[in-house]
Protein backbone atom coordinates (compact mmCIF):
# COMPACT_ATOMS: atom_id res chain seq x y z
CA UNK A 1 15.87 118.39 161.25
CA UNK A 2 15.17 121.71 163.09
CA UNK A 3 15.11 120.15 165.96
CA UNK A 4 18.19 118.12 165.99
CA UNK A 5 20.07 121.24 165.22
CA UNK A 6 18.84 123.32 168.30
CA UNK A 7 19.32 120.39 169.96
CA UNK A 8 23.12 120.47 168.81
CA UNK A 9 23.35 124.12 169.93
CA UNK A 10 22.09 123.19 173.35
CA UNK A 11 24.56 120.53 173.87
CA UNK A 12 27.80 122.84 172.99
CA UNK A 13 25.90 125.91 175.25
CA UNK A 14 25.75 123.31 177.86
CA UNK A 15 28.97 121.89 177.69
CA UNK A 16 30.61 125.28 177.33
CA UNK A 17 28.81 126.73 180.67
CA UNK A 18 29.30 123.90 182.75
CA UNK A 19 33.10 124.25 181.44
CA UNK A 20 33.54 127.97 182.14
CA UNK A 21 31.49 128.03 185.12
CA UNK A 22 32.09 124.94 187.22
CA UNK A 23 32.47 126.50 190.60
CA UNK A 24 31.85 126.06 194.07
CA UNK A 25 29.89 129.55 194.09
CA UNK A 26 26.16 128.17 194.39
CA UNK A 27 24.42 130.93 191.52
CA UNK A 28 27.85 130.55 189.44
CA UNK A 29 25.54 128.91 187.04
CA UNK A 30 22.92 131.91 186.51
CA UNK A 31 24.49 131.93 183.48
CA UNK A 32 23.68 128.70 182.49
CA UNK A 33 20.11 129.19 182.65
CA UNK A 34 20.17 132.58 181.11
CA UNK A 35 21.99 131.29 177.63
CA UNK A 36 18.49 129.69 176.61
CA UNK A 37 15.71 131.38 179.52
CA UNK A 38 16.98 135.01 178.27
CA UNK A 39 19.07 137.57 180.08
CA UNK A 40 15.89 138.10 182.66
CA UNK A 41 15.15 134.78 182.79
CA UNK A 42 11.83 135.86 180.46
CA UNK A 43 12.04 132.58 178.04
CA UNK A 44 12.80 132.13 174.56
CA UNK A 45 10.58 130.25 172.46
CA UNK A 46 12.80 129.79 169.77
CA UNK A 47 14.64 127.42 171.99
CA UNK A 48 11.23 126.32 173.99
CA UNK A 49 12.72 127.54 177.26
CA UNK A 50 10.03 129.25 179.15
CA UNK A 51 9.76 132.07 181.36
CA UNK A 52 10.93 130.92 184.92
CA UNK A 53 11.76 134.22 186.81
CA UNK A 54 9.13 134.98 189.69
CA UNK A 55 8.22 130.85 189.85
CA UNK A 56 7.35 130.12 193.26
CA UNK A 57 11.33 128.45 194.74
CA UNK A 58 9.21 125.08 195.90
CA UNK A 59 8.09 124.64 192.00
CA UNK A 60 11.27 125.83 190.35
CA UNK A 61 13.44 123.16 192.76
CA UNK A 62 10.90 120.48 192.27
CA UNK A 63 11.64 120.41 188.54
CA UNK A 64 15.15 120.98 189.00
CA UNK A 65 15.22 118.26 190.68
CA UNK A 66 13.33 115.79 188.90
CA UNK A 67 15.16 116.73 185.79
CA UNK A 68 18.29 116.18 187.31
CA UNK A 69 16.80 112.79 188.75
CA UNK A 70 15.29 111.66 185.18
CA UNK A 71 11.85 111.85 186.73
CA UNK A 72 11.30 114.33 183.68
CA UNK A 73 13.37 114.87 180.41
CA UNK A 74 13.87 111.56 179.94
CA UNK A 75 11.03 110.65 176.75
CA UNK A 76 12.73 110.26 173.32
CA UNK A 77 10.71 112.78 172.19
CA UNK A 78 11.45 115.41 174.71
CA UNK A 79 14.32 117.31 172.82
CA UNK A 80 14.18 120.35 174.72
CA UNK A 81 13.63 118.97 178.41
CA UNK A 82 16.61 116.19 177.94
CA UNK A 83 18.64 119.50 176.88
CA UNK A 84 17.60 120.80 180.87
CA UNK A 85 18.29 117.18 181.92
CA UNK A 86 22.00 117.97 180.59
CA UNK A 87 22.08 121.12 181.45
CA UNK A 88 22.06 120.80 185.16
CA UNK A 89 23.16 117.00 185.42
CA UNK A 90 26.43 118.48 187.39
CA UNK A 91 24.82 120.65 189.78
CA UNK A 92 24.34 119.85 193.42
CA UNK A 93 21.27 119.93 195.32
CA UNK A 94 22.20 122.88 197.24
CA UNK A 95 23.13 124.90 193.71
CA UNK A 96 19.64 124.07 193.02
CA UNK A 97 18.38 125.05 196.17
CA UNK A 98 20.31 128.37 195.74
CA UNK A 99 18.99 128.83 191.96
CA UNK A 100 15.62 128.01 193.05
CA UNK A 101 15.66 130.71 195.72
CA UNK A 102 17.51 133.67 193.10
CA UNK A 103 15.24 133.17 190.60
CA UNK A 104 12.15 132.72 192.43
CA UNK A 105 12.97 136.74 193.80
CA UNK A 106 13.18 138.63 189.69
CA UNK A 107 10.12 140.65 188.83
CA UNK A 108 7.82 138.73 186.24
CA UNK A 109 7.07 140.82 183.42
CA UNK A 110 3.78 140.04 181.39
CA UNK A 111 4.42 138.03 178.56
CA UNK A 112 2.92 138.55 174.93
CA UNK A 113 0.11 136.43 174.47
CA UNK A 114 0.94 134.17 170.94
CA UNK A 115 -2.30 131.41 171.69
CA UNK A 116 -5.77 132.10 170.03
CA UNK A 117 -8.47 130.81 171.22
CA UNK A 118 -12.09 130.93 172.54
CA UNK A 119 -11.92 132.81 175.96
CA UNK A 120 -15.52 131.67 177.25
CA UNK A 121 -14.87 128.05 176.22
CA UNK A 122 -11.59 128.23 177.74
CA UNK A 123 -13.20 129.77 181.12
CA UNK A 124 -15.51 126.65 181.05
CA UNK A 125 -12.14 124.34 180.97
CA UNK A 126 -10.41 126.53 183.33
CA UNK A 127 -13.22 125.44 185.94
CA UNK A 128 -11.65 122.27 186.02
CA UNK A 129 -8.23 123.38 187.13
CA UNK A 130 -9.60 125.54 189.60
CA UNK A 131 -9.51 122.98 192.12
CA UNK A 132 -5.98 122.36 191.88
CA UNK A 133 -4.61 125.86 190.49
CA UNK A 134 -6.68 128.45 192.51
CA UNK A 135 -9.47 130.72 191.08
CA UNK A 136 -6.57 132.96 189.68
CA UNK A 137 -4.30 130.00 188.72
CA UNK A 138 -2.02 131.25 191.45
CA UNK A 139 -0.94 127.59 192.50
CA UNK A 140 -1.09 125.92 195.92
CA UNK A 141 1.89 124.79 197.36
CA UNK A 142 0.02 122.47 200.54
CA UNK A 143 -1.07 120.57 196.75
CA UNK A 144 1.96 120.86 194.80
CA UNK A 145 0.29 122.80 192.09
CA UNK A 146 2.27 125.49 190.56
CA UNK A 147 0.95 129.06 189.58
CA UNK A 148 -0.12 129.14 185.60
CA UNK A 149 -0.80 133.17 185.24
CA UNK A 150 2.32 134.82 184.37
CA UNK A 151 3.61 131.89 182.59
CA UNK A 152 3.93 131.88 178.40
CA UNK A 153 0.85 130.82 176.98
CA UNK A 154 2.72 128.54 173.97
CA UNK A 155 4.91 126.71 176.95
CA UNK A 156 1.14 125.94 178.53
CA UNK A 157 -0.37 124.75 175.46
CA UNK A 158 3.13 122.60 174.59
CA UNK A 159 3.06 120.82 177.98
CA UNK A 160 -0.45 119.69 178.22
CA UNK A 161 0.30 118.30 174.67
CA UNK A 162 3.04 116.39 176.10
CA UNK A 163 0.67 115.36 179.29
CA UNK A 164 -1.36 114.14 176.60
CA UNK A 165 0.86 112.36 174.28
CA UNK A 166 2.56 110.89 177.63
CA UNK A 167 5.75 112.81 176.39
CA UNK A 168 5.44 114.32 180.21
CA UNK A 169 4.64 112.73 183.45
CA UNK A 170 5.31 109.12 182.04
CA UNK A 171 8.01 108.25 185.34
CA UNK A 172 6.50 105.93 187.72
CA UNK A 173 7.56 108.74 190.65
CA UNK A 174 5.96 111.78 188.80
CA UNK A 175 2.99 111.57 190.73
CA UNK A 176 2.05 115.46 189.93
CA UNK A 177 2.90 114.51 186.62
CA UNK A 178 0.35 111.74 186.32
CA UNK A 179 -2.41 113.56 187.52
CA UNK A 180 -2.14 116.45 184.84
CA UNK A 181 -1.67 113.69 182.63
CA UNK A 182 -5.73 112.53 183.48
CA UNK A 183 -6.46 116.12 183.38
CA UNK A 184 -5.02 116.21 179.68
CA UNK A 185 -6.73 113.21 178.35
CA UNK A 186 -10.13 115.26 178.97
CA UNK A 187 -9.66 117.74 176.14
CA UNK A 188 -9.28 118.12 172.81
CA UNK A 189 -6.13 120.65 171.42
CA UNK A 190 -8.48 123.31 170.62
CA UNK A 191 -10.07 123.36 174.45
CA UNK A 192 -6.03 123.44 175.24
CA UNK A 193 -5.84 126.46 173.26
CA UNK A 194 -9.06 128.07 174.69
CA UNK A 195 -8.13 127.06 178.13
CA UNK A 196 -4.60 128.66 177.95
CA UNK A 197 -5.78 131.81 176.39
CA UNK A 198 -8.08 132.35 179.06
CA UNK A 199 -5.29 132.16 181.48
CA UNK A 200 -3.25 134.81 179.82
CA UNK A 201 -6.41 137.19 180.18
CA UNK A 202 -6.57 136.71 184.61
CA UNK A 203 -5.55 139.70 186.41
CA UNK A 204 -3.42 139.61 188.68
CA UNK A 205 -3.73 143.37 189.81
CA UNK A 206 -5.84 142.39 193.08
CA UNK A 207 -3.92 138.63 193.54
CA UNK A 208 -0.19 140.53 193.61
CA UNK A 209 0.58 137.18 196.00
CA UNK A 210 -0.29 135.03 193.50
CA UNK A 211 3.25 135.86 191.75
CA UNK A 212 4.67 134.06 194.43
């Protein structure tokens, strides 16, 4: 019931901001995103929207994109990502080229961790995403893998839940999808929990480019 009445509230913020801000300006729909990401784009769990300022542009378009294209957003169960799906449904590729770029330029600040877990079990898991995600899970764009530090540890946990329940990366074209997915199936939720509370203990003092 909870649910279906954020759900509610995201479909009349939605409809209101595309309604108020339908424009040809290309960021005219900053807004937009900041009604459930926050003012500095930090997140809001409440609403499940994570933190997306300081994403690297490549990542944040790429999802953009493939909400927009039903690649993701588009399980039954995904209440919150077919509220994104909505949300930018109306936006051309070149506002979310634009967005993509603004967003990718705000200063990340560090975000509460909220996750318990074991931190030397979850440096054991983490040694499986290394490959992929960089020692300092700062992402690899030649790969397509996006940075992890930085990012809210209860939005980590969430999606590799959906991964595993098949809630995310189910589209036949989400290839990056589909290999998290195999990732997913090898843990259980507590080694989720351990892994992503390791991640929200990596330093990124000495990897400053890692932000990026």
């Amino acid at each position: 019931m909870r649910s279906i009445t954020v759900l509610l509230s995201l479909v009349f913020i939605v409809i209101f901001f595309n309604s108020v801000y339908a424009s040809s300006s290309n960021l005219q729909s900053l807004p937009l995103c900041q009604s459930c990401h926050g003012d500095k784009l930090q997140g809001n769990e409440s609403l499940k929207a994570p933190l997306i300022s300081g994403l690297s542009q490549w990542y944040l378009y790429r999802q953009m994109k493939n909400y927009k294209d039903g690649i993701r957003g588009n399980h039954p169960q995904d209440i919150f990502g077919q509220s994104m799906r909505l949300s930018i449904m109306s936006l051309s590729d070149n506002e979310l080229q634009a967005l993509a770029e603004h967003i990718s330029t705000i200063s990340v600040d560090k975000q509460p961790q909220s996750i318990k877990g074991d931190i030397e079990t979850g440096k054991f898991v983490f040694e499986h995403c290394i490959s992929c995600h960089g020692e300092f899970g700062e992402g690899d764009q030649t790969i397509g893998a996006p940075r992890l530090t930085g990012q809210s540890d209860w939005y980590l946990y969430q999606q590799m839940i959906n991964f595993q329940k098949d809630i995310r990366g189910n589209h036949q074209d989400d290839l990056y999808g589909k290999l998290m997915k195999d990732m997913a199936y090898m843990f259980n939720e507590q080694m989720l929990r351990d892994v992503v509370s390791y991640i929200s203990t990596i330093d990124q003092v000495d990897n400053k480019e890692s932000v990026k």
